[in-house]
N, C-alpha and C. Protein backbone atom coordinates (compact mmCIF):
# COMPACT_ATOMS: atom_id res chain seq x y z
N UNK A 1 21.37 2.91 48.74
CA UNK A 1 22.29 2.44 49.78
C UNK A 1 22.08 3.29 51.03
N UNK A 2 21.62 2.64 51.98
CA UNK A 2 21.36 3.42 53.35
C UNK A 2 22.68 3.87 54.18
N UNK A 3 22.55 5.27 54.54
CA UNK A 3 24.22 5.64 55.08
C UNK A 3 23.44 5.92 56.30
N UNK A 4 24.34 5.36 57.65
CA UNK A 4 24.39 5.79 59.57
C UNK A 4 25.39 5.98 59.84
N UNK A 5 25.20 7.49 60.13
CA UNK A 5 26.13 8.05 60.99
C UNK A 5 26.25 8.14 62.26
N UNK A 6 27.51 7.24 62.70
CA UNK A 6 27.79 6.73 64.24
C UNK A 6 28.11 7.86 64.60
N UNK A 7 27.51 9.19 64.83
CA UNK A 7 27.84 9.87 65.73
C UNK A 7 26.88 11.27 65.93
N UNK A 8 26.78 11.30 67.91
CA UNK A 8 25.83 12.54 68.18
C UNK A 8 26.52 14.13 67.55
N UNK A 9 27.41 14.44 67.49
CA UNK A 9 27.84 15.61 67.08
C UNK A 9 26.94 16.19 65.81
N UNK A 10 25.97 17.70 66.07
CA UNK A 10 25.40 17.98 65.10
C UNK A 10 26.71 18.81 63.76
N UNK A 11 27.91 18.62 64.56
CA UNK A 11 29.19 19.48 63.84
C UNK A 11 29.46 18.56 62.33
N UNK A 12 28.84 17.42 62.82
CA UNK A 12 29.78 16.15 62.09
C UNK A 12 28.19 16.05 60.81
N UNK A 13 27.17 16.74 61.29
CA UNK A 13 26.27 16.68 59.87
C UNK A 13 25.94 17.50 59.07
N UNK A 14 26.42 18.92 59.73
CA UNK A 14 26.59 20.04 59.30
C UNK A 14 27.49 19.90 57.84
N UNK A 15 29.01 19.40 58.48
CA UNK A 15 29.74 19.33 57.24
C UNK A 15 29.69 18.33 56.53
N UNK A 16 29.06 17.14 56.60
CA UNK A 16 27.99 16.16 55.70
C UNK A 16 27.49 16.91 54.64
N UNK A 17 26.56 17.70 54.92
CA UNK A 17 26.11 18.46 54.23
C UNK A 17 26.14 19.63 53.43
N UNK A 18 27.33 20.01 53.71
CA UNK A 18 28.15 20.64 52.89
C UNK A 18 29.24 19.68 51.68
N UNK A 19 28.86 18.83 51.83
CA UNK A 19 29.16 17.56 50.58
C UNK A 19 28.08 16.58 50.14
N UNK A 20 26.46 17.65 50.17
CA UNK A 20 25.62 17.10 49.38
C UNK A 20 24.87 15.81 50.40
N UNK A 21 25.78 15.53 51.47
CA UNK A 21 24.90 14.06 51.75
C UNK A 21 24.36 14.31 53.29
N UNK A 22 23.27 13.63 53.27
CA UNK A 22 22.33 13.73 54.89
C UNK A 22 21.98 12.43 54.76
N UNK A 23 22.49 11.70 56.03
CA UNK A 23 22.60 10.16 56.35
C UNK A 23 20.53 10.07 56.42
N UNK A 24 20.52 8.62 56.34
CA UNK A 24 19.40 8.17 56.63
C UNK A 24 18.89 7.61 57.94
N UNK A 25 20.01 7.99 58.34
CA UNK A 25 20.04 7.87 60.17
C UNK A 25 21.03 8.11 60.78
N UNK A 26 21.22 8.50 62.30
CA UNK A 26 21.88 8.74 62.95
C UNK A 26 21.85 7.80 64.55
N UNK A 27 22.91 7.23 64.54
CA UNK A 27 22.89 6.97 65.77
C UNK A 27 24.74 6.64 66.50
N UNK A 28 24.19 7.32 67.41
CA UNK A 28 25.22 7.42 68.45
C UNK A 28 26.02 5.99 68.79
N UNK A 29 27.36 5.97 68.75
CA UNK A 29 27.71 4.70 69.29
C UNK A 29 27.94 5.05 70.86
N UNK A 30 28.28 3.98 71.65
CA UNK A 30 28.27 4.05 72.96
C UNK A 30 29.59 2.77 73.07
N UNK A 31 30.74 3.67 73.27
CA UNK A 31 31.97 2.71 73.13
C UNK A 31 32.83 3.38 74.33
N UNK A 32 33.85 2.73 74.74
CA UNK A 32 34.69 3.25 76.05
C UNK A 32 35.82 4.06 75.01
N UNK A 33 35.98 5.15 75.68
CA UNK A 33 36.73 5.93 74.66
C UNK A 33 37.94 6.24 75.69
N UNK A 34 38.69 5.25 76.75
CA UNK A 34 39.43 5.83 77.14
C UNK A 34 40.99 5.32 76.19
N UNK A 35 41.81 6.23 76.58
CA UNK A 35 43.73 5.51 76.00
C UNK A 35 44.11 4.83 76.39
N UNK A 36 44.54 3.69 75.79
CA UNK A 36 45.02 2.72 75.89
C UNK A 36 46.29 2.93 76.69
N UNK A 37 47.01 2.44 77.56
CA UNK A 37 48.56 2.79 78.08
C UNK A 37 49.19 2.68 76.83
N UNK A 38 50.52 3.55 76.32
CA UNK A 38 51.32 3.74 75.28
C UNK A 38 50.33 4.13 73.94
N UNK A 39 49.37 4.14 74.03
CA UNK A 39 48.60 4.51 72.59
C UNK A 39 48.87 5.82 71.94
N UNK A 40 49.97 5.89 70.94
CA UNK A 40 50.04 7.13 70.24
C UNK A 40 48.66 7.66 69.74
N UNK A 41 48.81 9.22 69.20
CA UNK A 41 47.32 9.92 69.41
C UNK A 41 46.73 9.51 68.36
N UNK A 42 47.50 9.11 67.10
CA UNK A 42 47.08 8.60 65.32
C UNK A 42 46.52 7.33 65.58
N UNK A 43 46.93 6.66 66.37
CA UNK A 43 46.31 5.51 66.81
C UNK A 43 45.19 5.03 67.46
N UNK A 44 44.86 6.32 68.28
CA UNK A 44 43.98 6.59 69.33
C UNK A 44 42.72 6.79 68.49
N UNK A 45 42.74 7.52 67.75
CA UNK A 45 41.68 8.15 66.51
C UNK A 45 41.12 7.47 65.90
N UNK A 46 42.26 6.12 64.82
CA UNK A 46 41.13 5.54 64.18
C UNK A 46 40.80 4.33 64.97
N UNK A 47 41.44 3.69 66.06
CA UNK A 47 40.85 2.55 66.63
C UNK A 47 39.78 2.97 66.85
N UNK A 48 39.18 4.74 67.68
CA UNK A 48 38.00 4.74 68.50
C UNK A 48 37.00 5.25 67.06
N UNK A 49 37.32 5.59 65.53
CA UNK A 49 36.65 5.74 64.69
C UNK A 49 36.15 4.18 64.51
N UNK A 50 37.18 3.43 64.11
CA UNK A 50 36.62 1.93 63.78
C UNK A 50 35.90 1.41 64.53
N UNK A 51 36.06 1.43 66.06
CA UNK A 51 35.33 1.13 66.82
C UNK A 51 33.94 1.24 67.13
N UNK A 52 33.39 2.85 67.03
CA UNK A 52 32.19 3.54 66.98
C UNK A 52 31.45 2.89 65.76
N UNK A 53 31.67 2.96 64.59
CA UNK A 53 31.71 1.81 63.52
C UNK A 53 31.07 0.70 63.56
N UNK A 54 32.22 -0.28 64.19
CA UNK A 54 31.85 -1.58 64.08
C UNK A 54 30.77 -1.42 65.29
N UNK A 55 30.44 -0.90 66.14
CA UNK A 55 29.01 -1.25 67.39
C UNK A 55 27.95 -0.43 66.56
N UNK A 56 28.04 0.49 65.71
CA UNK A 56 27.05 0.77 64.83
C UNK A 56 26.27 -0.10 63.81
N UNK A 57 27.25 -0.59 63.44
CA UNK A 57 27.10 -1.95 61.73
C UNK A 57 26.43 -2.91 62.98
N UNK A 58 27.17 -3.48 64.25
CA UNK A 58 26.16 -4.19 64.82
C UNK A 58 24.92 -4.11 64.84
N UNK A 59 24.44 -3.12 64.91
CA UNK A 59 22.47 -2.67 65.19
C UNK A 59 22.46 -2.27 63.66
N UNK A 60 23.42 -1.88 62.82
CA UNK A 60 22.60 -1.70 61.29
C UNK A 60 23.18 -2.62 60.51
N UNK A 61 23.64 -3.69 60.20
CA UNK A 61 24.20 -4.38 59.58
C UNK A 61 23.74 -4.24 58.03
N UNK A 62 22.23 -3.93 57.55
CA UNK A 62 22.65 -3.31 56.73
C UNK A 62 22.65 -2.20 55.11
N UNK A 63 23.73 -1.32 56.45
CA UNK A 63 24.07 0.02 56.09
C UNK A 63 25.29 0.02 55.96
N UNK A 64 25.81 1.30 55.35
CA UNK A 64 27.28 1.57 55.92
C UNK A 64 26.99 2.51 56.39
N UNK A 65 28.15 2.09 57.71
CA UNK A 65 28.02 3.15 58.98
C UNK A 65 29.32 4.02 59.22
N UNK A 66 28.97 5.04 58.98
CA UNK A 66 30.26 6.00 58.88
C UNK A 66 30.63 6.64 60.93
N UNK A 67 31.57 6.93 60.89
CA UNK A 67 32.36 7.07 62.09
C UNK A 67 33.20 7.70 62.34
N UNK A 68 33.69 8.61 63.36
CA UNK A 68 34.86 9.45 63.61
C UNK A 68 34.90 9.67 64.72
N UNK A 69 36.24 10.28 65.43
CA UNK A 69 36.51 10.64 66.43
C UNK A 69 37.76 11.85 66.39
N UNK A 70 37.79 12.70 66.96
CA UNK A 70 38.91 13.63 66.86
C UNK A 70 39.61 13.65 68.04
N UNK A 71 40.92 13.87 68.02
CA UNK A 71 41.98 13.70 68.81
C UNK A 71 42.60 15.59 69.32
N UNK A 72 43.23 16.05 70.20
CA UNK A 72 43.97 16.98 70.06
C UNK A 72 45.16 16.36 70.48
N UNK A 73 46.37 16.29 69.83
CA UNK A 73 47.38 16.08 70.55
C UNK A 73 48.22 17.28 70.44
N UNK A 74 49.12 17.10 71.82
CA UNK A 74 50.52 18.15 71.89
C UNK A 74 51.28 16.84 72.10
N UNK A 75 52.65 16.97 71.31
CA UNK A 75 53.20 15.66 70.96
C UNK A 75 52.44 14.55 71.02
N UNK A 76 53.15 13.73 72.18
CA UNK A 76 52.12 12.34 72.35
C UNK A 76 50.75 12.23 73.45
N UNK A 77 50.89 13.85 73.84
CA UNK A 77 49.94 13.85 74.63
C UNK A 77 48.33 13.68 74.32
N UNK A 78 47.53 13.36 74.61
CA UNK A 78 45.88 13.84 73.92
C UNK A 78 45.46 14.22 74.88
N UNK A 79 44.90 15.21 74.53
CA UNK A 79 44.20 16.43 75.73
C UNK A 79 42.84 15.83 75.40
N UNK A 80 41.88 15.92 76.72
CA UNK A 80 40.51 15.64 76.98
C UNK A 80 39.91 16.26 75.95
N UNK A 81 38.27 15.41 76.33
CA UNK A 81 37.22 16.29 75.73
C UNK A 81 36.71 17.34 76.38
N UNK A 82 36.79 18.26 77.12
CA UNK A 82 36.99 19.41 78.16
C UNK A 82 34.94 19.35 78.61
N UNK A 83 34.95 18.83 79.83
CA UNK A 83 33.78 18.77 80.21
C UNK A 83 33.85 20.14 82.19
N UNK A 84 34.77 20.72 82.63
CA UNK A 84 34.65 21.56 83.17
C UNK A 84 35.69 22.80 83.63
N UNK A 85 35.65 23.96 83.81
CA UNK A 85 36.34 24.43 83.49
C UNK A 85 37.99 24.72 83.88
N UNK A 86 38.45 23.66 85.42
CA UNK A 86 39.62 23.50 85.33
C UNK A 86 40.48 22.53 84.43
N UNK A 87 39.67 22.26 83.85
CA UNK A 87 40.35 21.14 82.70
C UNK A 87 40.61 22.05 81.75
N UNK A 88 39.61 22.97 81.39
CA UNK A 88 40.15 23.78 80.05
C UNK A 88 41.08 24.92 80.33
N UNK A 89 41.05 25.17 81.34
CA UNK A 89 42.74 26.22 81.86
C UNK A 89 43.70 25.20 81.77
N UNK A 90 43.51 23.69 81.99
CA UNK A 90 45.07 23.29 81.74
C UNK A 90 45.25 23.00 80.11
N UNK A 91 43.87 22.66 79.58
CA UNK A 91 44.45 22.28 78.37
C UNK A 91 44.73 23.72 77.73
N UNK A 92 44.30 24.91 78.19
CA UNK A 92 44.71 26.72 77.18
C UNK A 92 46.34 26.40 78.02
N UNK A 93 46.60 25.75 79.19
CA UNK A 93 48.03 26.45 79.58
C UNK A 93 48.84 25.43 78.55
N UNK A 94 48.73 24.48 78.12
CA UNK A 94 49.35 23.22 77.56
C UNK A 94 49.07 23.86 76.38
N UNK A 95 48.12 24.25 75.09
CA UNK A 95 47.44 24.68 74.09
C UNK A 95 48.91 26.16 73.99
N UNK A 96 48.96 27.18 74.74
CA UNK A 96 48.82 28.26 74.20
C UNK A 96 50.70 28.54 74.25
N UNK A 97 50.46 29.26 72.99
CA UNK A 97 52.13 29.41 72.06
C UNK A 97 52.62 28.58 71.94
N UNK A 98 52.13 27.28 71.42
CA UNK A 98 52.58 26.09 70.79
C UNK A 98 51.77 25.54 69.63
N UNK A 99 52.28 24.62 69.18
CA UNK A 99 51.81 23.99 67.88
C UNK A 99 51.18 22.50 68.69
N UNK A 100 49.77 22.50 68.01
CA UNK A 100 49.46 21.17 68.39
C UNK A 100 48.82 20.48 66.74
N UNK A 101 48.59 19.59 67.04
CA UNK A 101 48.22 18.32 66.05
C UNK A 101 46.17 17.89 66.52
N UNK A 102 45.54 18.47 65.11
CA UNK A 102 44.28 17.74 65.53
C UNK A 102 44.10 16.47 64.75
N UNK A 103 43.78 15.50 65.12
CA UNK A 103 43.67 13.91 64.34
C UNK A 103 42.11 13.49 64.54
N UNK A 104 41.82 13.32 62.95
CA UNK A 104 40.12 12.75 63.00
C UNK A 104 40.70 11.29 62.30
N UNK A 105 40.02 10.39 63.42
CA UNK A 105 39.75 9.01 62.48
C UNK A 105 38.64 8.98 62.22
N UNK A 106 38.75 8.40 60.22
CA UNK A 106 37.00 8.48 59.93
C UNK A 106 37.46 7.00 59.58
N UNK A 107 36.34 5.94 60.03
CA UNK A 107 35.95 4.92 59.47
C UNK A 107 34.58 4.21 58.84
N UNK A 108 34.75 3.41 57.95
CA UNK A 108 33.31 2.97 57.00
C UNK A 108 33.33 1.54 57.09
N UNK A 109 32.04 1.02 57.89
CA UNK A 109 31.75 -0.56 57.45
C UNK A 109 30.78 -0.57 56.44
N UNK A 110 30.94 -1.63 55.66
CA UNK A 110 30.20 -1.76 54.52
C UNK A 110 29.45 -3.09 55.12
N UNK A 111 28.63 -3.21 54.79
CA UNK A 111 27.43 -4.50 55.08
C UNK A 111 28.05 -5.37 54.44
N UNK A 112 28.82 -6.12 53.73
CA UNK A 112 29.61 -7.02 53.66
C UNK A 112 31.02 -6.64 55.10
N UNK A 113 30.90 -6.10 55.67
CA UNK A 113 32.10 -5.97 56.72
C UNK A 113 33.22 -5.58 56.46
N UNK A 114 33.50 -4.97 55.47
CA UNK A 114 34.57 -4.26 55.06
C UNK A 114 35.04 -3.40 55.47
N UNK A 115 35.76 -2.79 56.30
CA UNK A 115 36.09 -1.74 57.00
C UNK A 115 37.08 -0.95 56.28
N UNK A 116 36.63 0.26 55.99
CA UNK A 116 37.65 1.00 55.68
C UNK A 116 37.99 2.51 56.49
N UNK A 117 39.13 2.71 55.99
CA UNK A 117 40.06 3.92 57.69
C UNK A 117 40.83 5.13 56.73
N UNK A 118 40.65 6.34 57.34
CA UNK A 118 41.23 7.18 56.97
C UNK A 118 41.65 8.16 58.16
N UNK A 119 42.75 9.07 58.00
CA UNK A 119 43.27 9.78 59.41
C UNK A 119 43.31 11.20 58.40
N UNK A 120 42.96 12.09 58.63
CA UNK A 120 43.00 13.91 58.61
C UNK A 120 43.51 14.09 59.62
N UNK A 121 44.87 14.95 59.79
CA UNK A 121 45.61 15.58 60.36
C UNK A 121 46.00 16.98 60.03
N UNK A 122 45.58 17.85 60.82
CA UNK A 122 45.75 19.43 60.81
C UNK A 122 46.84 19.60 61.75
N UNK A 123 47.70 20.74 61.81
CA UNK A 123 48.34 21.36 62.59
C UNK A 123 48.09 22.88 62.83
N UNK A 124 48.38 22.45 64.21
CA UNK A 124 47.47 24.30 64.53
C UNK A 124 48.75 24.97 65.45
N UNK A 125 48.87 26.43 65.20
CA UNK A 125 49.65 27.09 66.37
C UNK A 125 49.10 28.01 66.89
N UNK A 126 48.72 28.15 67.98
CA UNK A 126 48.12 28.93 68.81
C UNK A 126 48.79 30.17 69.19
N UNK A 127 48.25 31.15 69.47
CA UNK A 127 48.88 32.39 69.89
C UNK A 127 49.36 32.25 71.81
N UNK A 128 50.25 33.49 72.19
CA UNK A 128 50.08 33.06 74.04
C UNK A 128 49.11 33.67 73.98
N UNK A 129 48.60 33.01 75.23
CA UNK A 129 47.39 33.26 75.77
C UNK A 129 47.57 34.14 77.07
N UNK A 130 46.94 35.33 77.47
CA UNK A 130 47.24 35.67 78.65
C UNK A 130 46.26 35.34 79.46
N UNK A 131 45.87 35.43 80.67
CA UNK A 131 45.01 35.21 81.69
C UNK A 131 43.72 35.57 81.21
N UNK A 132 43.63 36.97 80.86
CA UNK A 132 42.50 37.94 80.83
C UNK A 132 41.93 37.03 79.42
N UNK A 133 42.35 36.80 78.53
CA UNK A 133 41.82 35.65 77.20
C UNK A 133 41.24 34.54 77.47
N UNK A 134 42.12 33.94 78.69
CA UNK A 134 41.63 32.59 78.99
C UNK A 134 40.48 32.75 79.73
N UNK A 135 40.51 33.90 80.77
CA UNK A 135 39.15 33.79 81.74
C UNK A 135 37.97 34.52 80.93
N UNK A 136 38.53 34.78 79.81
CA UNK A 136 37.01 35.26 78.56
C UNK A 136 36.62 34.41 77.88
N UNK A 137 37.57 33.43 77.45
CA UNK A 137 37.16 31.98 76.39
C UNK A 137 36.15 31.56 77.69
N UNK A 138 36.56 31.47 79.32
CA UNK A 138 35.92 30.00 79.66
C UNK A 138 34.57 30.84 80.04
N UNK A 139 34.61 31.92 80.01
CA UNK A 139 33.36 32.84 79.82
C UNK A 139 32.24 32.19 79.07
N UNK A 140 32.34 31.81 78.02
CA UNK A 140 31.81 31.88 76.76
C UNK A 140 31.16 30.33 76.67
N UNK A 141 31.98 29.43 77.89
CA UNK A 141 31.32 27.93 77.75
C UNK A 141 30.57 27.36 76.38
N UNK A 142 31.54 28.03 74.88
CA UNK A 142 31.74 26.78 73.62
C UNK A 142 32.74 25.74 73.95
N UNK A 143 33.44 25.54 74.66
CA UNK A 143 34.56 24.68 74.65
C UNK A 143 33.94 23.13 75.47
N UNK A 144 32.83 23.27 75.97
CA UNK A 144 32.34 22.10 77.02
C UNK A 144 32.29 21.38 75.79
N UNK A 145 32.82 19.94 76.70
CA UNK A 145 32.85 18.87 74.70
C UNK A 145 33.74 18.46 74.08
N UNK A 146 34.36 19.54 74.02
CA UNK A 146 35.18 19.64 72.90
C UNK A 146 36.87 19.23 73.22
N UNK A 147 37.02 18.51 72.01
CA UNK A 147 38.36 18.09 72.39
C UNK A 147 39.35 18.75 72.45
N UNK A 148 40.31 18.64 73.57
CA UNK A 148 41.56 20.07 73.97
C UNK A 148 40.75 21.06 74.08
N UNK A 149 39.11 21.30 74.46
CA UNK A 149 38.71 22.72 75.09
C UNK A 149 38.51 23.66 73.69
N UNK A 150 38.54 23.96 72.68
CA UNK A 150 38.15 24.74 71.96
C UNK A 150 37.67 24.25 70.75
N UNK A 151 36.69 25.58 70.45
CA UNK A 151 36.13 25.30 69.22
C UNK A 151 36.39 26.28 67.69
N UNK A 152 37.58 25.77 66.94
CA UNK A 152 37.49 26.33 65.50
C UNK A 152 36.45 27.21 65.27
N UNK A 153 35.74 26.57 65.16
CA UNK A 153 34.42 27.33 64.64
C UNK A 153 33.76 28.18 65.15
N UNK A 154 34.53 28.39 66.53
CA UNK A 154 33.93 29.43 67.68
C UNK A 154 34.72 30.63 67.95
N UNK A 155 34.55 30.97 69.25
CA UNK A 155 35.75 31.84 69.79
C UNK A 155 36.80 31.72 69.63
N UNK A 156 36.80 30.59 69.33
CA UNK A 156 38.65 29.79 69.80
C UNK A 156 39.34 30.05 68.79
N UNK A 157 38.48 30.01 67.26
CA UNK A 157 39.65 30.66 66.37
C UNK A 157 40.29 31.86 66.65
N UNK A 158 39.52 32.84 67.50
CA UNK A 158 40.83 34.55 67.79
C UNK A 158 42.23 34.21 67.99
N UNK A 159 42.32 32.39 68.85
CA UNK A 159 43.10 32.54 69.56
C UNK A 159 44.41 31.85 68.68
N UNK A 160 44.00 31.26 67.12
CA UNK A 160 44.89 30.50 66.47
C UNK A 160 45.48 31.45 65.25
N UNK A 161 46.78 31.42 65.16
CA UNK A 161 48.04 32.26 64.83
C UNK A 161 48.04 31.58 63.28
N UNK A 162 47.76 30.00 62.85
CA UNK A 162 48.16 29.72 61.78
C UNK A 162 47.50 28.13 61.78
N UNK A 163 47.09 27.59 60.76
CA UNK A 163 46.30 26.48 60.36
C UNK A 163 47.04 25.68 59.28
N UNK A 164 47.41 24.76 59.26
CA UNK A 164 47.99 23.83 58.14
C UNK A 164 47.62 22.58 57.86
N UNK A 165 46.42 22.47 56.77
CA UNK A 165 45.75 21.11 57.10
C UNK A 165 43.81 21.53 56.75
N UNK A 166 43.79 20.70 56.77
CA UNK A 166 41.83 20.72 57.03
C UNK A 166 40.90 21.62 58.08
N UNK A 167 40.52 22.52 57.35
CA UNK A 167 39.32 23.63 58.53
C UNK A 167 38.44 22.02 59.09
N UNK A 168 37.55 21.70 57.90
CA UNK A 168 36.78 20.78 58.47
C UNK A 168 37.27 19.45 59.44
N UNK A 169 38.43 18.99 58.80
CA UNK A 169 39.12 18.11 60.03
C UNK A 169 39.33 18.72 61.72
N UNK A 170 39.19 19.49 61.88
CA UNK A 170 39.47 20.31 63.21
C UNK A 170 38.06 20.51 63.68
N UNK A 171 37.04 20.79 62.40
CA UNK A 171 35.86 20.74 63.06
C UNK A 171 35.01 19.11 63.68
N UNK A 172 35.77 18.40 63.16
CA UNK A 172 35.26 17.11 63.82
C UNK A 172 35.06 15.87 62.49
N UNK A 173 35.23 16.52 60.87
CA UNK A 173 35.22 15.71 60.04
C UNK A 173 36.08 15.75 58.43
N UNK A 174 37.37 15.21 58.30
CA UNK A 174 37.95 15.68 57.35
C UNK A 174 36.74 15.44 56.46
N UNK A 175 36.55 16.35 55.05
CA UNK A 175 35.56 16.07 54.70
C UNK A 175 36.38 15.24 53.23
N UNK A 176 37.27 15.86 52.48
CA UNK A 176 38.42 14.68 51.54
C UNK A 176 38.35 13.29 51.71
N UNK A 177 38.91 13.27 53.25
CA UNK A 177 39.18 11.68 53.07
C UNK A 177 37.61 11.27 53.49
N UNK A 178 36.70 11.42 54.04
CA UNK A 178 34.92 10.93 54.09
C UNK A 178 34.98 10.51 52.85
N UNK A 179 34.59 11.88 51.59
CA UNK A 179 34.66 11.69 50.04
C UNK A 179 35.03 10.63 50.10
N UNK A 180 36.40 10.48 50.38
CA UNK A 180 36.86 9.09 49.57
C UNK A 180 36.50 7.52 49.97
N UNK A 181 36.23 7.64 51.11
CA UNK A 181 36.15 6.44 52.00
C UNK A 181 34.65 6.47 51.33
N UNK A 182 33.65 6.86 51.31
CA UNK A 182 32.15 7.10 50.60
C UNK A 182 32.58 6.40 49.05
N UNK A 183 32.77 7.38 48.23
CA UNK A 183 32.97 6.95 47.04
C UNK A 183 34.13 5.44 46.97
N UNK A 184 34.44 5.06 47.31
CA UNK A 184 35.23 3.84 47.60
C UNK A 184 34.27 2.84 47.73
N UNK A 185 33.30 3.10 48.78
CA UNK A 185 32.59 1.91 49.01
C UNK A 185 31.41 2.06 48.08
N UNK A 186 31.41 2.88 46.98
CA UNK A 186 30.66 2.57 45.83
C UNK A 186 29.06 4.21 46.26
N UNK A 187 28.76 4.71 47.33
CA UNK A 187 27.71 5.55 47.71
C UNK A 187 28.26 6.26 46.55
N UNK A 188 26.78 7.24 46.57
CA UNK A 188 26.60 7.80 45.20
C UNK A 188 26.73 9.38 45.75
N UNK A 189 27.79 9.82 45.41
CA UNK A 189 28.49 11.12 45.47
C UNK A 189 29.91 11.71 44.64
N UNK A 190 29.17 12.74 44.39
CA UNK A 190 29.89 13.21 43.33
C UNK A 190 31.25 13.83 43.30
């Protein structure tokens, strides 16, 4: 059974592979990833997982094409994918001594068109941040990319106080609910 993974992130094959599996291809979807007006952030996640998905299964129809997208929200807010660095001072001033919510939608089309959806949700609380922290994180330019500006797996953990939920969901792929959505649609993993 041929597995494509709809997505450029080398984060998202890393922890693939730390569950035994390396797709037989990779390709990027190319979908409008902006919010919908009123779109809560749980919502936001797996439409643009399903989405990435279904324009994947288009060009592989057939494979199953696995998919995700990660969210940061503070309440209903979703903070960017932080592409320069006054964006990531607002998302550390919004981010820091509060609790935020990271949301991965993973979705799976099956070559019969079956779509299946799963949501990983972590909660994170951040430490305050003072100035002199923030102008050292944006030092360090890991955060370009990345959704709400930091990276788990980087610097950015100094700056988190407490984790409740999935390491790997924060890194860009719950890896549980994948498992399951995989083994569901019958792929051979253990």
């Amino acid at each position: 059974m041929k597995l494509v993974l709809a997505s450029a992130s080398p984060r998202r094959l890393e922890l693939l592979k730390r569950i035994g599996i390396v797709p037989d291809a990779v390709v990027p979807a190319d979908i409008d990833e902006h919010v919908k007006p009123g779109e809560p952030p749980r919502d936001h996640a797996l439409r643009l997982a399903r989405e990435k998905a279904l324009a994947v299964a288009a060009i592989e129809p057939d494979a199953l094409v696995l998919a995700a997208d990660t969210v940061v929200a503070v309440g209903r807010r979703i903070l960017p994918k932080v592409e320069d660095e006054a964006t990531l001072r607002t998302c550390m001033a919004l981010l820091s001594g509060r609790r935020h919510r990271v949301l991965t939608g993973v979705a799976l089309v099956a070559p019969d068109g079956t779509i299946r959806a799963k949501l990983g949700e972590t909660m994170i609380a951040m430490k305050r941040l003072s100035a002199e922290e923030v102008d050292y994180y944006a030092s360090h330019g890991e955060w370009r990319g990345k959704a709400g500006g930091y990276a788990l797996q980087g610097y950015g953990e100094v700056y988190v106080r407490h984790i409740a939920g999935s390491y790997s969901n924060v890194v860009g792929l719950p890896l549980g609910e994948t498992r399951l959505l995989l083994k569901a649609a019958g792929y051979p993993i253990a």
